[in-house]
N, C-alpha and C. Protein backbone atom coordinates (compact mmCIF):
# COMPACT_ATOMS: atom_id res chain seq x y z
N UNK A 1 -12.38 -32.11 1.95
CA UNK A 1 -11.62 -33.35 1.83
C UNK A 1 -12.14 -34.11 0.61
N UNK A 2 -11.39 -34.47 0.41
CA UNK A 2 -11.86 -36.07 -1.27
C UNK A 2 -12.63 -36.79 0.09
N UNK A 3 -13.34 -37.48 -1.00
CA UNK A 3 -14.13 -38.12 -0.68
C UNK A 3 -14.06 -39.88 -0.15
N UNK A 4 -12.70 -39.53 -0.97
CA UNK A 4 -11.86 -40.67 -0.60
C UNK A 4 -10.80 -41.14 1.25
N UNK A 5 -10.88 -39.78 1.27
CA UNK A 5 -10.21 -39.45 2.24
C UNK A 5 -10.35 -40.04 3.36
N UNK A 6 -9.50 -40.60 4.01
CA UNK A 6 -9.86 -41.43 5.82
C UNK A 6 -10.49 -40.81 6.57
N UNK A 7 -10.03 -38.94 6.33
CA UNK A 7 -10.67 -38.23 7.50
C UNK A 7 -12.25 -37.66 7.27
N UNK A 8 -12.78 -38.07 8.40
CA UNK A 8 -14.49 -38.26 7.97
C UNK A 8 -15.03 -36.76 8.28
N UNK A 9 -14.58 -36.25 9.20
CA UNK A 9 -15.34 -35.72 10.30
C UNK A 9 -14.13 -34.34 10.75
N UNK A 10 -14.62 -33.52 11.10
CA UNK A 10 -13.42 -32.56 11.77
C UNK A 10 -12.50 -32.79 12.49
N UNK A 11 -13.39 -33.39 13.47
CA UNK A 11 -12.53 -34.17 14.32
C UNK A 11 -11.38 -35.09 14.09
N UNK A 12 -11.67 -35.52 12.85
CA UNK A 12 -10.74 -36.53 12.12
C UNK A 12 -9.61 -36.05 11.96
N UNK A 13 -9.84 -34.46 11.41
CA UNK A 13 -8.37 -33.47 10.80
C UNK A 13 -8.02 -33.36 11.87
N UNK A 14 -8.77 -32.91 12.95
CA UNK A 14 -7.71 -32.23 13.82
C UNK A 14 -6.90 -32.98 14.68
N UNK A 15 -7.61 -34.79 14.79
CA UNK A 15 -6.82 -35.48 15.40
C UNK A 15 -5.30 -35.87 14.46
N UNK A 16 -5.64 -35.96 13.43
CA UNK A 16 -4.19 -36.09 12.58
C UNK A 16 -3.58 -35.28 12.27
N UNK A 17 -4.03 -33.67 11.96
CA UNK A 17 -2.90 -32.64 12.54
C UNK A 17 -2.46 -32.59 13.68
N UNK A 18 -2.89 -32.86 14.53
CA UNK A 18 -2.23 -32.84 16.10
C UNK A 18 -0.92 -34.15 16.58
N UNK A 19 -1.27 -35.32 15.45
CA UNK A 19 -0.65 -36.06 15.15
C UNK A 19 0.64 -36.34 14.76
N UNK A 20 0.04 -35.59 13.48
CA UNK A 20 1.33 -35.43 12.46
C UNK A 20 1.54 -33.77 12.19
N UNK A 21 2.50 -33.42 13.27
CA UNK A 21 2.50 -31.60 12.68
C UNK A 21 2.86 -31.07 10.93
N UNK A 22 2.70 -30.22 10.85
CA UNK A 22 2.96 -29.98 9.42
C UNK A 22 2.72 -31.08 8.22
N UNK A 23 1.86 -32.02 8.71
CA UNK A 23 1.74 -33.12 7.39
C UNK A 23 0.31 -32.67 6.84
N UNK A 24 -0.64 -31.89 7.49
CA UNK A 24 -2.05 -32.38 7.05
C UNK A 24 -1.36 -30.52 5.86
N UNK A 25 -2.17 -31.15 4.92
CA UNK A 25 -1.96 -29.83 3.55
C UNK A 25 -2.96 -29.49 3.38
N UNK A 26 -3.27 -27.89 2.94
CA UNK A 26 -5.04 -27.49 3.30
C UNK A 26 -4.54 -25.96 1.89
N UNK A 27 -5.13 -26.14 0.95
CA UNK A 27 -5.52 -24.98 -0.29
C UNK A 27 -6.48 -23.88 0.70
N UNK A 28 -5.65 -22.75 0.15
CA UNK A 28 -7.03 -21.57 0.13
C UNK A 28 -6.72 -20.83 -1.22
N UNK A 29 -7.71 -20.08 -1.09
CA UNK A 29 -7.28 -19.23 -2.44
C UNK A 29 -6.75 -17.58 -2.02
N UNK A 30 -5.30 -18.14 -1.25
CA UNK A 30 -4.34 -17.06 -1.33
C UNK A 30 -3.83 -16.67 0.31
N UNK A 31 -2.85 -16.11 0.21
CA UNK A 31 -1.82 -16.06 1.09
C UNK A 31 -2.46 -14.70 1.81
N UNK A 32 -2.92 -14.48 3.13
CA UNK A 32 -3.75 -13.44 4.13
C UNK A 32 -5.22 -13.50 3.90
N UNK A 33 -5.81 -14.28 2.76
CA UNK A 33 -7.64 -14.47 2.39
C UNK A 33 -8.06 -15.06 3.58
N UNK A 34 -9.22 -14.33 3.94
CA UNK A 34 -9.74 -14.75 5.52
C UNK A 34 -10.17 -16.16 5.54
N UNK A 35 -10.29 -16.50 4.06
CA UNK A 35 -10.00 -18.00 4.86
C UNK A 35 -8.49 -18.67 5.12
N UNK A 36 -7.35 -18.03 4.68
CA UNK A 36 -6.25 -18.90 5.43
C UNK A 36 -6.30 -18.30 6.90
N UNK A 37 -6.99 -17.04 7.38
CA UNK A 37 -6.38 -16.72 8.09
C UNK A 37 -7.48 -17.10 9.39
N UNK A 38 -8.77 -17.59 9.05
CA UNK A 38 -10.04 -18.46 9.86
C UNK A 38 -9.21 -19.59 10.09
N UNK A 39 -8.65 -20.87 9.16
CA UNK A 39 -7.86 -22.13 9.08
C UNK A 39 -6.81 -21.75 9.96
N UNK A 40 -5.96 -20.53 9.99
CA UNK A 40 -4.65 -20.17 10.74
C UNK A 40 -5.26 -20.29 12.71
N UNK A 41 -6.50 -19.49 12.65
CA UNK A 41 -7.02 -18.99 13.95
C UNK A 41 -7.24 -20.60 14.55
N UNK A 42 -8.12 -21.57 13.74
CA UNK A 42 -8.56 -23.00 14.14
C UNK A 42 -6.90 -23.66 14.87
N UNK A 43 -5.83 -23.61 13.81
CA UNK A 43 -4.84 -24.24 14.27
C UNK A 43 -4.00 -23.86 15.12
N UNK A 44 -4.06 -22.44 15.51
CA UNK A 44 -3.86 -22.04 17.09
C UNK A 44 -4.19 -22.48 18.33
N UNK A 45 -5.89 -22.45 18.09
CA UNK A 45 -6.79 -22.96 18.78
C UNK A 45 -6.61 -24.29 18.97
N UNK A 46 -6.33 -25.28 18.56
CA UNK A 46 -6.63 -26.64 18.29
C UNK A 46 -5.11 -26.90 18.50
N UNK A 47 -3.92 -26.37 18.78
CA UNK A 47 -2.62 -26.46 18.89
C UNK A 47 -2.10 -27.33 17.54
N UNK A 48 -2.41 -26.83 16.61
CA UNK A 48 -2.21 -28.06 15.05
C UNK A 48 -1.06 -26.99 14.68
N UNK A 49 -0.40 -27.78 14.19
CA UNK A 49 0.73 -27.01 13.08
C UNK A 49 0.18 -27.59 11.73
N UNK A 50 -0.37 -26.34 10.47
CA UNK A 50 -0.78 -27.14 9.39
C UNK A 50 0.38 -26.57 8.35
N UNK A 51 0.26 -27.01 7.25
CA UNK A 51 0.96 -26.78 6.27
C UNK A 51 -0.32 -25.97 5.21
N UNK A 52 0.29 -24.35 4.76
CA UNK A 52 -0.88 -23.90 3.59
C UNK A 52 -0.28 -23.79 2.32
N UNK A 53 -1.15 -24.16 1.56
CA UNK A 53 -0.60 -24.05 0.40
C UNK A 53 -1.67 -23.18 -0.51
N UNK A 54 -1.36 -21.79 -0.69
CA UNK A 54 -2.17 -20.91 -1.12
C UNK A 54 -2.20 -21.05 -2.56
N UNK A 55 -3.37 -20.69 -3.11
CA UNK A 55 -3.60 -20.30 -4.74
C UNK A 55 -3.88 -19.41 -5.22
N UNK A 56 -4.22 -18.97 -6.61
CA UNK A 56 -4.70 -17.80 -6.96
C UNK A 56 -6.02 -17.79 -6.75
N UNK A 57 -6.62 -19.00 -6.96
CA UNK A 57 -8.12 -18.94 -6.53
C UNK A 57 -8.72 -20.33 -6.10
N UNK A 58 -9.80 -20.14 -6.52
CA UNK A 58 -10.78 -21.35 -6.07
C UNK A 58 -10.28 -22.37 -7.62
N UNK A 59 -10.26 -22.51 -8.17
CA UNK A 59 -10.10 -23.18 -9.44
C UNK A 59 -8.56 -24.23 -9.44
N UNK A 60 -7.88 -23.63 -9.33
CA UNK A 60 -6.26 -23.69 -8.58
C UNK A 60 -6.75 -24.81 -7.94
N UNK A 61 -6.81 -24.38 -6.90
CA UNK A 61 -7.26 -24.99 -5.03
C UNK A 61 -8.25 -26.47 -5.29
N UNK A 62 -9.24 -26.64 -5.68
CA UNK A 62 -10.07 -27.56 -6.20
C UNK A 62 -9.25 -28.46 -7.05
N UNK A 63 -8.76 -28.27 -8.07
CA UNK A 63 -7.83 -29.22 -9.16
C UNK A 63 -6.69 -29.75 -8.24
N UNK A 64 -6.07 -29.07 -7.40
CA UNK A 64 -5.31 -29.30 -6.13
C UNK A 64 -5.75 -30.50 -5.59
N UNK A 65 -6.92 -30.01 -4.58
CA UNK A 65 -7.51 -31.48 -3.63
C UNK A 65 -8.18 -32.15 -4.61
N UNK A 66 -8.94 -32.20 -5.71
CA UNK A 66 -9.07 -33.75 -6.73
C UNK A 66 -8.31 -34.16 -6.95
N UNK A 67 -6.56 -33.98 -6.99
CA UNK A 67 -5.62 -34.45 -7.87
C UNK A 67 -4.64 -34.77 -6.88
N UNK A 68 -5.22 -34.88 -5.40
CA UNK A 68 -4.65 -35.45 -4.25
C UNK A 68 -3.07 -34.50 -3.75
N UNK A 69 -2.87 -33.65 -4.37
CA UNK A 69 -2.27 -32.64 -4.08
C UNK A 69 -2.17 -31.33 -3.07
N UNK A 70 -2.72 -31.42 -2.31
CA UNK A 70 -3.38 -30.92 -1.00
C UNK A 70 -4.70 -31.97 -0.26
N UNK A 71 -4.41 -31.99 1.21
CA UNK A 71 -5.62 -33.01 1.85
C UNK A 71 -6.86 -32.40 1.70
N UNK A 72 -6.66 -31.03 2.06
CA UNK A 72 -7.99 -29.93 2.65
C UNK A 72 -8.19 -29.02 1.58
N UNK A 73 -9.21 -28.27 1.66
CA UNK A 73 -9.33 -27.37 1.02
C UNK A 73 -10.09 -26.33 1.69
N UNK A 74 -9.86 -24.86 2.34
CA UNK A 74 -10.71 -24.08 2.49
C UNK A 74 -11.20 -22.82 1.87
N UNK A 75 -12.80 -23.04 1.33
CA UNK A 75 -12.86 -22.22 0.31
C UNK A 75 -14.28 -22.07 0.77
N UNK A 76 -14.71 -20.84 -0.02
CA UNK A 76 -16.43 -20.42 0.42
C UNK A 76 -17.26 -20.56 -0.69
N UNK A 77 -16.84 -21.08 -1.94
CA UNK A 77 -17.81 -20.78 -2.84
C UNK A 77 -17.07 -21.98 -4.18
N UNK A 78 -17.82 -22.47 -4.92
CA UNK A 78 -17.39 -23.31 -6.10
C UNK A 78 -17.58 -24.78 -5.71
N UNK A 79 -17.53 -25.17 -4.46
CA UNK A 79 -17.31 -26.39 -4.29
C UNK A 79 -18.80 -27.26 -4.32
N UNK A 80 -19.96 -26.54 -4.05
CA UNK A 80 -21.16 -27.20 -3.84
C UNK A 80 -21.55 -28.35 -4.81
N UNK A 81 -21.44 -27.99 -6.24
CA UNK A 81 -21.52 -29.14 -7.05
C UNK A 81 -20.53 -30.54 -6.74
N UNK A 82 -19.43 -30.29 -6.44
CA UNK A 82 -18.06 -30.93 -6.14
C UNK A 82 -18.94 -31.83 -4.94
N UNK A 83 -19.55 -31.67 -3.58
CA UNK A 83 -19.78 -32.44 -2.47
C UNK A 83 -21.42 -32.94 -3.22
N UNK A 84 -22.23 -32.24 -3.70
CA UNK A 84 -23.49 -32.80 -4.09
C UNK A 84 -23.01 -34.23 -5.33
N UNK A 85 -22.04 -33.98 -6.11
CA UNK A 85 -21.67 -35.13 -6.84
C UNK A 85 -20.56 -36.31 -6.18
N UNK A 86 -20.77 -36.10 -4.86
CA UNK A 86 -20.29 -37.05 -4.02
C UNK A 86 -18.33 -37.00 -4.00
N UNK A 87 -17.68 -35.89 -4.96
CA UNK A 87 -16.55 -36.06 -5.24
C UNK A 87 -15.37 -35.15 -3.77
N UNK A 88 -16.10 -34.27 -3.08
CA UNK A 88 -15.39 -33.87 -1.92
C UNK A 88 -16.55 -33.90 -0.67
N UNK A 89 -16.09 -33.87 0.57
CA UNK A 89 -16.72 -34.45 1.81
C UNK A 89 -16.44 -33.30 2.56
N UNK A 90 -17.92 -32.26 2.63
CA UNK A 90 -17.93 -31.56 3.40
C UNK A 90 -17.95 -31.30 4.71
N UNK A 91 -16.90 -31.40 5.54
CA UNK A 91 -16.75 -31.44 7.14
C UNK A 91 -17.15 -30.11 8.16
N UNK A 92 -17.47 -29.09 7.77
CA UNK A 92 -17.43 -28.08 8.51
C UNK A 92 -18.25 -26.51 7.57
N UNK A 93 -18.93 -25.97 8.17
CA UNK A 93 -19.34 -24.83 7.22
C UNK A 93 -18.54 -23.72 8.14
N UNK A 94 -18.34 -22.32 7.94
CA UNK A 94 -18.05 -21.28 8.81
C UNK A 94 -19.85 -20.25 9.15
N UNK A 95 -20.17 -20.29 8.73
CA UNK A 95 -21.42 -19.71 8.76
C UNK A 95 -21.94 -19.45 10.24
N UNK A 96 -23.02 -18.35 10.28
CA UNK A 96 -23.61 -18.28 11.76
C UNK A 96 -24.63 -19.58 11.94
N UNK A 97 -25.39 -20.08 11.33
CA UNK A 97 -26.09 -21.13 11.31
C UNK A 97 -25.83 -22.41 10.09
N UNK A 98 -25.96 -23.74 10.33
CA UNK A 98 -26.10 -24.48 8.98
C UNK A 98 -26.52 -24.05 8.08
N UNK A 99 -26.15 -24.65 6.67
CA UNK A 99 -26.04 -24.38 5.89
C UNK A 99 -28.20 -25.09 5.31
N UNK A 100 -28.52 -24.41 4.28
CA UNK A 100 -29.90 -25.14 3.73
C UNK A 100 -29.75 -26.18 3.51
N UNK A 101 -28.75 -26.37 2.41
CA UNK A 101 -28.29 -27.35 1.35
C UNK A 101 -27.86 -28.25 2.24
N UNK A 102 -27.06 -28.09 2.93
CA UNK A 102 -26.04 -29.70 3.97
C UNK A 102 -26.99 -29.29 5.59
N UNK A 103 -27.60 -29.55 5.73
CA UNK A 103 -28.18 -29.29 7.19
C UNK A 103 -27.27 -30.26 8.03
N UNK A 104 -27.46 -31.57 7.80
CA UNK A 104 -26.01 -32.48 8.23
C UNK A 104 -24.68 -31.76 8.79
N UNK A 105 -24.33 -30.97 8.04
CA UNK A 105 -22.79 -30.39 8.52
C UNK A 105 -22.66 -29.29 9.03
N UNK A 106 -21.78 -29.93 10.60
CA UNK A 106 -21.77 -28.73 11.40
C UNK A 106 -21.02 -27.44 11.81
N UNK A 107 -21.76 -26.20 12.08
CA UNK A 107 -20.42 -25.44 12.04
C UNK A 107 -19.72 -25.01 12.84
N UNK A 108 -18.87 -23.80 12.74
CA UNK A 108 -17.72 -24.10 13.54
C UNK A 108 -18.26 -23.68 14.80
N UNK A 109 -19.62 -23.12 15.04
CA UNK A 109 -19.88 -22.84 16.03
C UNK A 109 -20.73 -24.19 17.29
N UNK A 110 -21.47 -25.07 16.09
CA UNK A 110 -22.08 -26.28 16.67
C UNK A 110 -20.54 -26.86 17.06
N UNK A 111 -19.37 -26.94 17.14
CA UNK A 111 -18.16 -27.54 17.18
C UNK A 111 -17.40 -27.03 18.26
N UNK A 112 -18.17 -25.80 19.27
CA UNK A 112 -17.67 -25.22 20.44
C UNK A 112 -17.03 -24.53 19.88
N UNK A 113 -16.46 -23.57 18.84
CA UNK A 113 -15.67 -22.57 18.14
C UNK A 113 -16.06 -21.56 18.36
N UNK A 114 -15.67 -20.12 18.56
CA UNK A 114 -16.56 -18.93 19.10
C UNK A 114 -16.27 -18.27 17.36
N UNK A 115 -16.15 -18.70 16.31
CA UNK A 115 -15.76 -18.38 15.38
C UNK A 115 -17.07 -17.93 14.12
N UNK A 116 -17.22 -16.97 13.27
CA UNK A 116 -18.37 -17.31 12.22
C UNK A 116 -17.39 -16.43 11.11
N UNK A 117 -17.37 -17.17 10.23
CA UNK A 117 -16.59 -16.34 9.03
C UNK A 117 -17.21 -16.28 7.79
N UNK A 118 -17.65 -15.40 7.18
CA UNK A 118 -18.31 -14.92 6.49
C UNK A 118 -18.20 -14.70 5.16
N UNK A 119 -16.26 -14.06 5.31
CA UNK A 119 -15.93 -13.11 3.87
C UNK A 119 -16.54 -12.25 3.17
N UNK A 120 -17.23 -11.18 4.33
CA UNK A 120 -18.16 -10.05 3.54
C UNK A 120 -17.30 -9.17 2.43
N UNK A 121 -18.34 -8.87 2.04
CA UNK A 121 -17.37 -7.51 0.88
C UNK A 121 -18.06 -6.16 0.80
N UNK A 122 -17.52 -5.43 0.83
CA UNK A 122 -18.20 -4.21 1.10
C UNK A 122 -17.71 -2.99 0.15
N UNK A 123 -17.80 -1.48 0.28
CA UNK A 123 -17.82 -1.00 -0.89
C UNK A 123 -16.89 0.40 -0.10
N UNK A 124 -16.27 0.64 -0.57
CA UNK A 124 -15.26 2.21 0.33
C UNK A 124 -15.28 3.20 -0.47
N UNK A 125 -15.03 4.75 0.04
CA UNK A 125 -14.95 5.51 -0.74
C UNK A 125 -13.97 6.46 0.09
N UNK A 126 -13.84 7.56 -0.78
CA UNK A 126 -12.72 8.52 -0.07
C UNK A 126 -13.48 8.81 0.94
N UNK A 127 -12.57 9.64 2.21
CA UNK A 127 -13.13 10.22 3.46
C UNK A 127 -13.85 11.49 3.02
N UNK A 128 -14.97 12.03 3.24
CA UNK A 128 -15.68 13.49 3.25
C UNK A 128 -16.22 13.27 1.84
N UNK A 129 -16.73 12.03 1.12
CA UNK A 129 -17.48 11.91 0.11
C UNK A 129 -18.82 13.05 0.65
N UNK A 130 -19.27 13.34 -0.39
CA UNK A 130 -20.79 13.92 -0.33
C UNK A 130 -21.82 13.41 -0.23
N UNK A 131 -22.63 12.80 0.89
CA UNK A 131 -23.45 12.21 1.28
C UNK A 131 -24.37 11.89 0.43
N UNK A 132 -24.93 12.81 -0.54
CA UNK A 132 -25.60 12.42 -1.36
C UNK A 132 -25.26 11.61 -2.73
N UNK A 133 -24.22 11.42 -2.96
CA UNK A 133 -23.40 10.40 -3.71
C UNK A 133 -23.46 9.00 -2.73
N UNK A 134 -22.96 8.96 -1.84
CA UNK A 134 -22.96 8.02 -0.79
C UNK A 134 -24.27 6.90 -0.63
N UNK A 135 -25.35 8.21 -0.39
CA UNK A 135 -26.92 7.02 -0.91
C UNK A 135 -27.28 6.86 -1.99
N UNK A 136 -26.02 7.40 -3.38
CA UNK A 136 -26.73 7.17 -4.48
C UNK A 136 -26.16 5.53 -4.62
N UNK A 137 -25.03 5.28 -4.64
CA UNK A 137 -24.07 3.89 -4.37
C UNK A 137 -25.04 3.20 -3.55
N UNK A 138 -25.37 3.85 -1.93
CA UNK A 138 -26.00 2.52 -1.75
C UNK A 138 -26.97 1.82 -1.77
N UNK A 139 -28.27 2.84 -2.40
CA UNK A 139 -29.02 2.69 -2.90
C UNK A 139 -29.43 1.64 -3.95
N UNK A 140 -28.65 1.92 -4.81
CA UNK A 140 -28.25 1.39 -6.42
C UNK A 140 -27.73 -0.25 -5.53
N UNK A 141 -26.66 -0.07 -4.80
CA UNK A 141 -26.12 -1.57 -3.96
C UNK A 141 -26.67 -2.41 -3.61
N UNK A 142 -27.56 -1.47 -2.79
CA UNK A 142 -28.80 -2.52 -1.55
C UNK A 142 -29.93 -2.95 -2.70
N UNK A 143 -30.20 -2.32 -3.88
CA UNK A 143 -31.36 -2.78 -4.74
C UNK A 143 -30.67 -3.87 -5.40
N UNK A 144 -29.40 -4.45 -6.01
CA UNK A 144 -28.79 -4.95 -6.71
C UNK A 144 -29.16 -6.26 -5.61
N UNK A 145 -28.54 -6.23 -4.45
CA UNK A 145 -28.38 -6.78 -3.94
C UNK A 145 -29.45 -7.95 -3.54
N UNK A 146 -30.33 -7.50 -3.40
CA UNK A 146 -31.97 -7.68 -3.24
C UNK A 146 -32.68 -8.25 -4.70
N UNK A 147 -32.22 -7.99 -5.81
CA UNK A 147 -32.54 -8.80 -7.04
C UNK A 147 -33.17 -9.90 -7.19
N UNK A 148 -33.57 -10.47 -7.08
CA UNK A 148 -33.81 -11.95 -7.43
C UNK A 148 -33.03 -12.51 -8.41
N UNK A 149 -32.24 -12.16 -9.27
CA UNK A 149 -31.55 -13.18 -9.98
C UNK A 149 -30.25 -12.94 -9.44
N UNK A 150 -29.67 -12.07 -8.60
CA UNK A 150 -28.58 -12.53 -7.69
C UNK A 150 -29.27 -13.64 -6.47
N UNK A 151 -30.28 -12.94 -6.03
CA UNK A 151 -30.60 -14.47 -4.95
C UNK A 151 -30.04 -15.56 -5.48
N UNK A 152 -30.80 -15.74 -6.23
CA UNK A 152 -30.90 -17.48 -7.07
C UNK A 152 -29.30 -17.78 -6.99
N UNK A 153 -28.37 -16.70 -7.70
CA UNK A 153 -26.51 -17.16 -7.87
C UNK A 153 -26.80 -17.22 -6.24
N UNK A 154 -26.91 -16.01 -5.20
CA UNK A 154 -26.56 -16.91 -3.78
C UNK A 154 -27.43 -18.51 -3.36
N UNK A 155 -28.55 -18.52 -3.57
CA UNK A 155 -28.66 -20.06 -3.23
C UNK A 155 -27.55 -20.88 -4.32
N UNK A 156 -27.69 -20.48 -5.12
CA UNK A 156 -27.13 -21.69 -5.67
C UNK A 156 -25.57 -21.64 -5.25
N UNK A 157 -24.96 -20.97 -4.36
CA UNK A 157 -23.99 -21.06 -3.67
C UNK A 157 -24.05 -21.05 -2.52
N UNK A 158 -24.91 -21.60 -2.28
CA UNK A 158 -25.66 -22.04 -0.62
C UNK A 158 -24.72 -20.84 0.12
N UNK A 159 -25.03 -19.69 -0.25
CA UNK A 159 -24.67 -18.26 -0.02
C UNK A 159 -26.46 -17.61 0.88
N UNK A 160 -26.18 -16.64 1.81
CA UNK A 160 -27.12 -15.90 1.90
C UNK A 160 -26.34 -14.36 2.11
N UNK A 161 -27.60 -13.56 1.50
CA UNK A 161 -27.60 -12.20 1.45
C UNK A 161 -27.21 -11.61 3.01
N UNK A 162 -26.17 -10.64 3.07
CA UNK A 162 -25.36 -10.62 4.31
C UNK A 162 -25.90 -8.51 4.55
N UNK A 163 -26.21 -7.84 4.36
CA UNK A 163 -26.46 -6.84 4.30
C UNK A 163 -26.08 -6.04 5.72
N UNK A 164 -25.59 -4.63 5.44
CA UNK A 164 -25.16 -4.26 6.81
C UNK A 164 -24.73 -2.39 6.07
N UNK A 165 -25.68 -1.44 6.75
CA UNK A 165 -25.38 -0.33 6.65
C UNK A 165 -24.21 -0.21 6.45
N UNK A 166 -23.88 1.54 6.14
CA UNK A 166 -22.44 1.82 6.12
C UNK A 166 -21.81 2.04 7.43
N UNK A 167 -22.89 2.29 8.60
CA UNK A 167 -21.95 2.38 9.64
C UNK A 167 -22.07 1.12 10.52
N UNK A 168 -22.83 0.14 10.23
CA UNK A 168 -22.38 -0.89 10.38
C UNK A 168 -21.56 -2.12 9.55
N UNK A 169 -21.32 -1.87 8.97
CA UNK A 169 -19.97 -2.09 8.12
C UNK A 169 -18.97 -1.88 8.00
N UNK A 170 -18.74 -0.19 8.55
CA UNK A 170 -17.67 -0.24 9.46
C UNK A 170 -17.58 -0.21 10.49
N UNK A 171 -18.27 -0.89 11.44
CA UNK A 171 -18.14 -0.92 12.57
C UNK A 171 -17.37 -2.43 12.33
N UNK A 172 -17.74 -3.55 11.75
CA UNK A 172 -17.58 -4.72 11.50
C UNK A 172 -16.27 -4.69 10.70
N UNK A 173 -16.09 -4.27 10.06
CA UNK A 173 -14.45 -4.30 9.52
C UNK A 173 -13.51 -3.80 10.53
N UNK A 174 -13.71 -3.17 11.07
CA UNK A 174 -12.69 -2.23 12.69
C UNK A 174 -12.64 -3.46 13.06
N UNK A 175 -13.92 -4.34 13.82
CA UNK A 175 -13.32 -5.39 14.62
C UNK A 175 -12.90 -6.12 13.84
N UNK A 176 -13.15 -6.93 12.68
CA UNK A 176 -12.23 -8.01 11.96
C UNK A 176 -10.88 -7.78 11.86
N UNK A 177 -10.37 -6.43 11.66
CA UNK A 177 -9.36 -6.10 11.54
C UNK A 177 -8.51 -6.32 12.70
N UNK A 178 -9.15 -5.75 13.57
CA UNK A 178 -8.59 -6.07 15.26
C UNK A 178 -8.50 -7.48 15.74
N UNK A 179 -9.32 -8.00 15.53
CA UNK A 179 -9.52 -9.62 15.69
C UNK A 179 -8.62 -10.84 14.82
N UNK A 180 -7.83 -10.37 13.74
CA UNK A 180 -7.12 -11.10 12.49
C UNK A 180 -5.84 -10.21 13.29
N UNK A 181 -5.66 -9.28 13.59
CA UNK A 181 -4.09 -8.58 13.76
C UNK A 181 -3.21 -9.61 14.29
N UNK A 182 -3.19 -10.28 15.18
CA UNK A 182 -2.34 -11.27 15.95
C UNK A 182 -2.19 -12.48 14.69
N UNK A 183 -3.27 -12.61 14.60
CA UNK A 183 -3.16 -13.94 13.29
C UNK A 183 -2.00 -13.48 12.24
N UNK A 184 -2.23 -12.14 11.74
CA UNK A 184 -1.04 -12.24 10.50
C UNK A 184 -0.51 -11.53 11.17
N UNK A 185 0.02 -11.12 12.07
CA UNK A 185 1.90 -10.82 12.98
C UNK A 185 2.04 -11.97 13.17
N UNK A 186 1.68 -13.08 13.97
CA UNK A 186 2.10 -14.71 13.90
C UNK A 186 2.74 -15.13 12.90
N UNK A 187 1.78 -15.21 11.70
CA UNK A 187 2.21 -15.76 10.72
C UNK A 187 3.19 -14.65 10.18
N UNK A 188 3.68 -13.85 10.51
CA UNK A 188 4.69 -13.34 9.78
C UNK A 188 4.03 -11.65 8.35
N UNK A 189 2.97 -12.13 8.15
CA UNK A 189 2.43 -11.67 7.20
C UNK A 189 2.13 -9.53 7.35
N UNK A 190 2.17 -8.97 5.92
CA UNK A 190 2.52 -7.43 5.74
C UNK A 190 0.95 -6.97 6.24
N UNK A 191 0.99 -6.06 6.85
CA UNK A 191 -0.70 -5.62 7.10
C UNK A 191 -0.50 -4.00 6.23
C-alpha cells in the first residue's frame, strides 16, 4: 500500500474489500504468477471480490501503486527500499516466519492463514537425463547458491536461501501444482 493510504493493516484491506467488491485494485507482476494466484487463494478465503491488474513485472506494478493507479501491490522482491524510505506500507509478508528486516509485519501465517508462499525456482531437465550430468548441474547450483555474494543480493532482498533436493523439489512442485489447480480453473485461467 502507499503510504498514504487509509488502509493500515490487513485487516484494513480486507475489511474494504469485503466492503466494496471489486473496488480494492492490487498489481502483480502477471496474469497466473503465484503471487496473483496466493492474492486469488486470500480472496476466496476472506470472501473478497478483488480487482487484478497484472504487469509485466515488478517495475510496471510499483510505478502503478506510487502513481495511485492500483491500491495494492503484490510482489516478492524490489519493494524493500520503497517501505524502508517510508514511500509504501508493508502489511503482510508470505514467508514461513517474519521477515529480519520488518520483524513488525505479520505473516500470513501469524494472521490464522494456513498459507506460506515462497515463489521457489527450480531447475528441470528432460526425463532419463544421465545422472551424472544431473549432479554435475546440481552441484555447480547448490555451490552458486551458497556464495556469499548471492547471500548478500538475498539479504538485501530480505530473501533467504530456500534449498531443496531434486526429489524434494519435486515432491514440492506436485503439491503446488495440486494445491493452485482449483485457483486457476476458478479464475478461468489455461494450465
Amino acid at each position: 500500500m502507499r503510504e498514504d493510504s487509509p488502509l493500515k493493516t490487513w485487516k484494513d484491506l480486507v475489511a474494504y474489500a469485503k466492503a466494496n467488491p471489486g473496488k480494492l485494485t492490487y498489481a502483480s507482476p502477471g496474469l497466473g504468477s503465484s503471487l496473483h494466484i496466493t492474492m486469488e487463494n486470500l480472496a476466496a478465503r476472506e470472501g473478497m471480490e478483488l480487482l487484478h491488474v497484472p504487469f509485466k513485472g515488478y517495475a510496471d506494478a510499483s510505478v502503478a501503486l506510487l502513481g495511485g493507479h492500483v491500491m495494492a501491490h503484490a510482489d516478492s522482491t524490489g519493494w524493500a527500499e520503497l517501505v524502508d524510505a517510508g514511500r509504501v506500507r508493508l502489511l503482510v509478508t508470505w514467508g514461513a516466519q517474519r521477515t529480519k528486516r520488518w520483524p513488525q509485519v505479520p505473516t500470513l501465517k501469524d494472521l490464522g492463514y494456513p498459507i506460506v508462499a515462497n515463489s521457489p525456482y527450480g531447475l528441470a531437465g528432460p526425463k532419463g537425463m544421465d545422472p551424472a550430468v544431473v549432479k554435475v548441474l546440481h552441484d555447480a547450483f547448490k555451490k552458486a547458491l551458497e556464495d556469499p555474494d548471492y547471500q548478500k543480493i538475498l539479504e538485501r532482498l530480505d530473501q533467504e536461501a530456500y534449498y531443496l533436493n531434486g526429489a524434494d523439489y519435486a515432491t514440492l512442485a506436485r503439491k503446488t501444482f495440486e494445491e493452485e489447480r482449483e485457483v486457476v480453473k476458478r479464475l478461468g485461467l489455461r494450465m
